[in-house]
N, C-alpha and C. Protein backbone atom coordinates (compact mmCIF):
# COMPACT_ATOMS: atom_id res chain seq x y z
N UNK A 1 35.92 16.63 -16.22
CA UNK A 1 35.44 17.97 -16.46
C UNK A 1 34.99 18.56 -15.13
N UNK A 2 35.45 19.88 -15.35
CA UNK A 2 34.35 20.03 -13.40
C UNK A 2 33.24 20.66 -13.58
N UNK A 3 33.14 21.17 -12.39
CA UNK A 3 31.44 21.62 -12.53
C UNK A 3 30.86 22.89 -12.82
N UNK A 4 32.29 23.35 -13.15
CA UNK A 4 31.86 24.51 -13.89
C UNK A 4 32.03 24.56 -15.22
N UNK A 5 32.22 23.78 -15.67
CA UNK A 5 32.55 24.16 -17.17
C UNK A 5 30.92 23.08 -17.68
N UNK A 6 30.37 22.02 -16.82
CA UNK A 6 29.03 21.61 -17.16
C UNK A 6 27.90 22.47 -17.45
N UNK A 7 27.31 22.29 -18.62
CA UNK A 7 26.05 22.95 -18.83
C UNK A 7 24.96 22.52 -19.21
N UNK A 8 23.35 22.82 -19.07
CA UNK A 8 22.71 22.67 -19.79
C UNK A 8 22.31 22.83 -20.51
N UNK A 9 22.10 21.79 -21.21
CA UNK A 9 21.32 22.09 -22.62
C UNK A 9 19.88 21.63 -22.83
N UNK A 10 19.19 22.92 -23.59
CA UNK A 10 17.80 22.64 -24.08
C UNK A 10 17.54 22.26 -24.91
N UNK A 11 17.23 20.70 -25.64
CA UNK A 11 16.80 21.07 -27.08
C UNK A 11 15.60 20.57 -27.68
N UNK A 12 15.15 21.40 -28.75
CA UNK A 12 13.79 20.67 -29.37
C UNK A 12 13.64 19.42 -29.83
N UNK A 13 12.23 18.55 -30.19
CA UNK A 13 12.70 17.68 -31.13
C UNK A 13 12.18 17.98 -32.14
N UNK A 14 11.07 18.37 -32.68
CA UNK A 14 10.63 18.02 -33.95
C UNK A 14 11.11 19.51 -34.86
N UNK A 15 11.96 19.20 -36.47
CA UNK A 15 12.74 19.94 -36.29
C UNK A 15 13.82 20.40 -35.89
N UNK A 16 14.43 19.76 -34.97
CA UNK A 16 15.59 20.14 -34.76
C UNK A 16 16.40 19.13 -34.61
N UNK A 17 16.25 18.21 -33.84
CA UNK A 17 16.41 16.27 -33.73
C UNK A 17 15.88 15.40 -34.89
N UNK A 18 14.84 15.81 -34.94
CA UNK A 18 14.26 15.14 -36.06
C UNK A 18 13.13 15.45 -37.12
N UNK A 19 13.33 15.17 -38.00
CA UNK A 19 11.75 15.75 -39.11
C UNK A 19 10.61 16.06 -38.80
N UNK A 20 9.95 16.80 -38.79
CA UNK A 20 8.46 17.15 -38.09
C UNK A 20 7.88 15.91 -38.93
N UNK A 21 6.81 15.66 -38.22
CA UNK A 21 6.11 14.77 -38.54
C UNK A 21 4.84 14.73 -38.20
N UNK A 22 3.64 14.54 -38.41
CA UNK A 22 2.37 14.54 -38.49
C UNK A 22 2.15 13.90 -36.91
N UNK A 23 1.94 14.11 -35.90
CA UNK A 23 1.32 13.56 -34.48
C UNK A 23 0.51 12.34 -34.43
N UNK A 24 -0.37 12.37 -36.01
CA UNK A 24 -1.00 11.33 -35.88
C UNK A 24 -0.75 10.11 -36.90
N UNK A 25 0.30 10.69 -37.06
CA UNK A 25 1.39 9.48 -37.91
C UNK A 25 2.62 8.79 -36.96
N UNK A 26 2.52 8.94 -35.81
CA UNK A 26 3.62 9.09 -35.41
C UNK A 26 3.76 7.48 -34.29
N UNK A 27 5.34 7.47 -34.61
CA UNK A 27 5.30 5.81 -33.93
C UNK A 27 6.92 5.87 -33.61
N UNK A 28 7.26 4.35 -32.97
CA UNK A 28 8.55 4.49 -32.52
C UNK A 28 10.04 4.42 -33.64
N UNK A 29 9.36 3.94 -34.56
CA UNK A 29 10.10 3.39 -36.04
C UNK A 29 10.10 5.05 -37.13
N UNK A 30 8.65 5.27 -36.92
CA UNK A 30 8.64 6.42 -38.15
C UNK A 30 9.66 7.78 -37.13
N UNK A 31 10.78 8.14 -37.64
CA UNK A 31 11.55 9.00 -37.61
C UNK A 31 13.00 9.15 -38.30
N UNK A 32 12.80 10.45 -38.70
CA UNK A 32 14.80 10.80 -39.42
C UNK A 32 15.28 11.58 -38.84
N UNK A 33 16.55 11.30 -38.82
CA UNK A 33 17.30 11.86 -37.76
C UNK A 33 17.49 12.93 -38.86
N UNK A 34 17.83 14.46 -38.00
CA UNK A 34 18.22 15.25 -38.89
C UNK A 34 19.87 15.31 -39.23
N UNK A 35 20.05 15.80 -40.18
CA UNK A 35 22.00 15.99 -40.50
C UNK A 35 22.48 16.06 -39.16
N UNK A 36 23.53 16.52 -38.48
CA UNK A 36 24.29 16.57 -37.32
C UNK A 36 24.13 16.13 -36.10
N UNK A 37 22.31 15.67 -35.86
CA UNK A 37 22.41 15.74 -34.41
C UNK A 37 22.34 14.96 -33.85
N UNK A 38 22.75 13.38 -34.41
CA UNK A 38 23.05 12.90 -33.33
C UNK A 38 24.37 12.62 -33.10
N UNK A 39 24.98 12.99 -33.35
CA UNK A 39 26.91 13.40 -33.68
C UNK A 39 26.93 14.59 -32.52
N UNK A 40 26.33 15.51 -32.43
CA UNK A 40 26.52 16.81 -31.56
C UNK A 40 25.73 16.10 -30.29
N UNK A 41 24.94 15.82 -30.08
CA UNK A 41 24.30 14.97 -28.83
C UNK A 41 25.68 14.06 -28.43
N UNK A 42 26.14 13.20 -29.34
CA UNK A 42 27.14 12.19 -28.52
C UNK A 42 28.36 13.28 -27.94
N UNK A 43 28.70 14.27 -28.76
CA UNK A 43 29.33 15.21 -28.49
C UNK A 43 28.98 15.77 -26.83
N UNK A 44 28.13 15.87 -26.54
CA UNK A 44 27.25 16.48 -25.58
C UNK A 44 27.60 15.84 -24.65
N UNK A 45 26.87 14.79 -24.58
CA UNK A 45 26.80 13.52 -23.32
C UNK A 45 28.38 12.92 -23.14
N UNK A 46 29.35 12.98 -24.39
CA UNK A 46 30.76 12.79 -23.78
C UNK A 46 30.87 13.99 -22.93
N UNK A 47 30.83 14.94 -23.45
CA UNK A 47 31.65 15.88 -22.31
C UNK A 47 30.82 16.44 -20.83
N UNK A 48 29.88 15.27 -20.70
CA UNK A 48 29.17 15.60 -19.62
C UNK A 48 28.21 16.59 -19.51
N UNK A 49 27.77 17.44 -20.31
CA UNK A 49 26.43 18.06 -20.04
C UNK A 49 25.14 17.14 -19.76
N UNK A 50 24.15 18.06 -19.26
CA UNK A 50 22.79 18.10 -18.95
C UNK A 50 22.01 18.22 -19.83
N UNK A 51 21.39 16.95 -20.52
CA UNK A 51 20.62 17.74 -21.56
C UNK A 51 18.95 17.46 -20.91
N UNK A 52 18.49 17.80 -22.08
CA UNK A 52 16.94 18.19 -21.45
C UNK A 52 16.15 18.60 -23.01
N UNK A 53 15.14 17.45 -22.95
CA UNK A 53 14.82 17.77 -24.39
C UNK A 53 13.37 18.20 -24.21
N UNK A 54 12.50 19.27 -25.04
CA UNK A 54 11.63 20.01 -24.94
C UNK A 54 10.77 19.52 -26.21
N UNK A 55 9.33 19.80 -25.89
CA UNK A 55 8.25 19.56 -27.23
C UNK A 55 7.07 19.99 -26.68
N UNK A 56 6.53 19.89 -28.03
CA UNK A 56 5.22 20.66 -27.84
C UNK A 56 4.14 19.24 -28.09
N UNK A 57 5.16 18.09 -28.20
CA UNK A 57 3.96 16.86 -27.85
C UNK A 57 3.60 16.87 -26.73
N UNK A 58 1.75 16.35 -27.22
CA UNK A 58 0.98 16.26 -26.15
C UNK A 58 1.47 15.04 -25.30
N UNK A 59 1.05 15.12 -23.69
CA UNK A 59 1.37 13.75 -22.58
C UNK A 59 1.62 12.78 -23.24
N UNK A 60 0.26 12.58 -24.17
CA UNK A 60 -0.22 11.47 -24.82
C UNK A 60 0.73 10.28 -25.15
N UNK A 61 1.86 11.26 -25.80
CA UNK A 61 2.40 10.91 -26.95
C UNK A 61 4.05 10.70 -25.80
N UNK A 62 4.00 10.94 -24.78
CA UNK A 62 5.44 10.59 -24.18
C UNK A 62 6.11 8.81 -24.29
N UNK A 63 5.26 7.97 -23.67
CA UNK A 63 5.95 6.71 -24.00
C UNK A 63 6.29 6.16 -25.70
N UNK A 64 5.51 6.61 -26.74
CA UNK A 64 6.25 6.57 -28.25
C UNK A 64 7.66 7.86 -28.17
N UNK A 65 7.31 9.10 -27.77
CA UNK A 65 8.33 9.56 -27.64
C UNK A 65 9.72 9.33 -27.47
N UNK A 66 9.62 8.74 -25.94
CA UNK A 66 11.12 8.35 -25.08
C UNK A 66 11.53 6.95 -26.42
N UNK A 67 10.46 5.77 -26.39
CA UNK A 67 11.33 5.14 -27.73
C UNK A 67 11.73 5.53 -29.05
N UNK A 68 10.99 6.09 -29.45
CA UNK A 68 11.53 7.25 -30.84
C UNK A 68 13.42 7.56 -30.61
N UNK A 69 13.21 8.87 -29.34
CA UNK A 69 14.29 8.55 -29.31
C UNK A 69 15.41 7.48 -29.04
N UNK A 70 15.27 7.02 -28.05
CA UNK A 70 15.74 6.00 -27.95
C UNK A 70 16.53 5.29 -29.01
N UNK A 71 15.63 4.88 -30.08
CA UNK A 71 15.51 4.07 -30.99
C UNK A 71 16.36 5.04 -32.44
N UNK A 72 16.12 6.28 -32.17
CA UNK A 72 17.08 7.04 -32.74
C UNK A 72 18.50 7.05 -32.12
N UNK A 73 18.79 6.80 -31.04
CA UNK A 73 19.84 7.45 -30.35
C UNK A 73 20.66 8.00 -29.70
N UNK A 74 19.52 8.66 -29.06
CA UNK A 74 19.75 10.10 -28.43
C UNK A 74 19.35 10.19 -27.00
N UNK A 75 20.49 10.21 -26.21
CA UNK A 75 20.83 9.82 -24.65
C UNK A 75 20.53 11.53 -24.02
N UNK A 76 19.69 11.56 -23.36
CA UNK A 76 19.27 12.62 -22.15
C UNK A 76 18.92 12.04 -21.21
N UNK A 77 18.85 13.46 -20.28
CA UNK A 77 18.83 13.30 -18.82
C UNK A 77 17.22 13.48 -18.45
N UNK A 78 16.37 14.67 -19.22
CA UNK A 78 15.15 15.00 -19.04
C UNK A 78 14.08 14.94 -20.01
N UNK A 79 13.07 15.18 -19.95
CA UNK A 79 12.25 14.97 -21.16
C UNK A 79 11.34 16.24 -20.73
N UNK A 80 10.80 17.61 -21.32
CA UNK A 80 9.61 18.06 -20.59
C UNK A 80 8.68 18.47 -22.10
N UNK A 81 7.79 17.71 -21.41
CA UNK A 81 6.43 17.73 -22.56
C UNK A 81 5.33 18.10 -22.76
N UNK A 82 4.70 18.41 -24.09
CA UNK A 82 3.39 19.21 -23.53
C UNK A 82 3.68 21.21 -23.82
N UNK A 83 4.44 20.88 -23.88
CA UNK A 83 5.02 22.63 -23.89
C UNK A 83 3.90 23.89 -24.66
């Protein structure tokens, strides 16, 4: 692919990746993936985009985060948190 046809992508998680869920319920196991996305993510990362995933979790909560996903699936490049 070249480098122009690469893009980034922004995306949420809670809600959009995965089920909102209570913050103070929250762990590396408790999560559902929502319908499509982690099918459109693999979609993504084959054809070489940038992704970059966004939340409104607090710092706190970044190392359960990155395994959440992880543990869901879901291969990015960035994480920005706290939002």
């Amino acid at each position: 692919m070249s480098q122009k046809n690469v893009k980034t992508i922004f995306c949420d998680i809670d809600g959009t990746l995965l089920r909102q869920v209570d913050f103070n319920d929250l762990n590396e196991n408790n999560f559902e993936v929502l319908p499509g996305a982690a099918e459109k993510f693999r979609e993504w990362i084959t054809a070489g985009h940038h992704i970059v995933i966004t939340t409104a979790r607090p710092d706190s909560l970044r190392g359960v985060t990155v395994r959440q996903l992880g543990n869901a699936g879901f291969q990015f490049h960035q994480l920005v948190i706290a939002l």
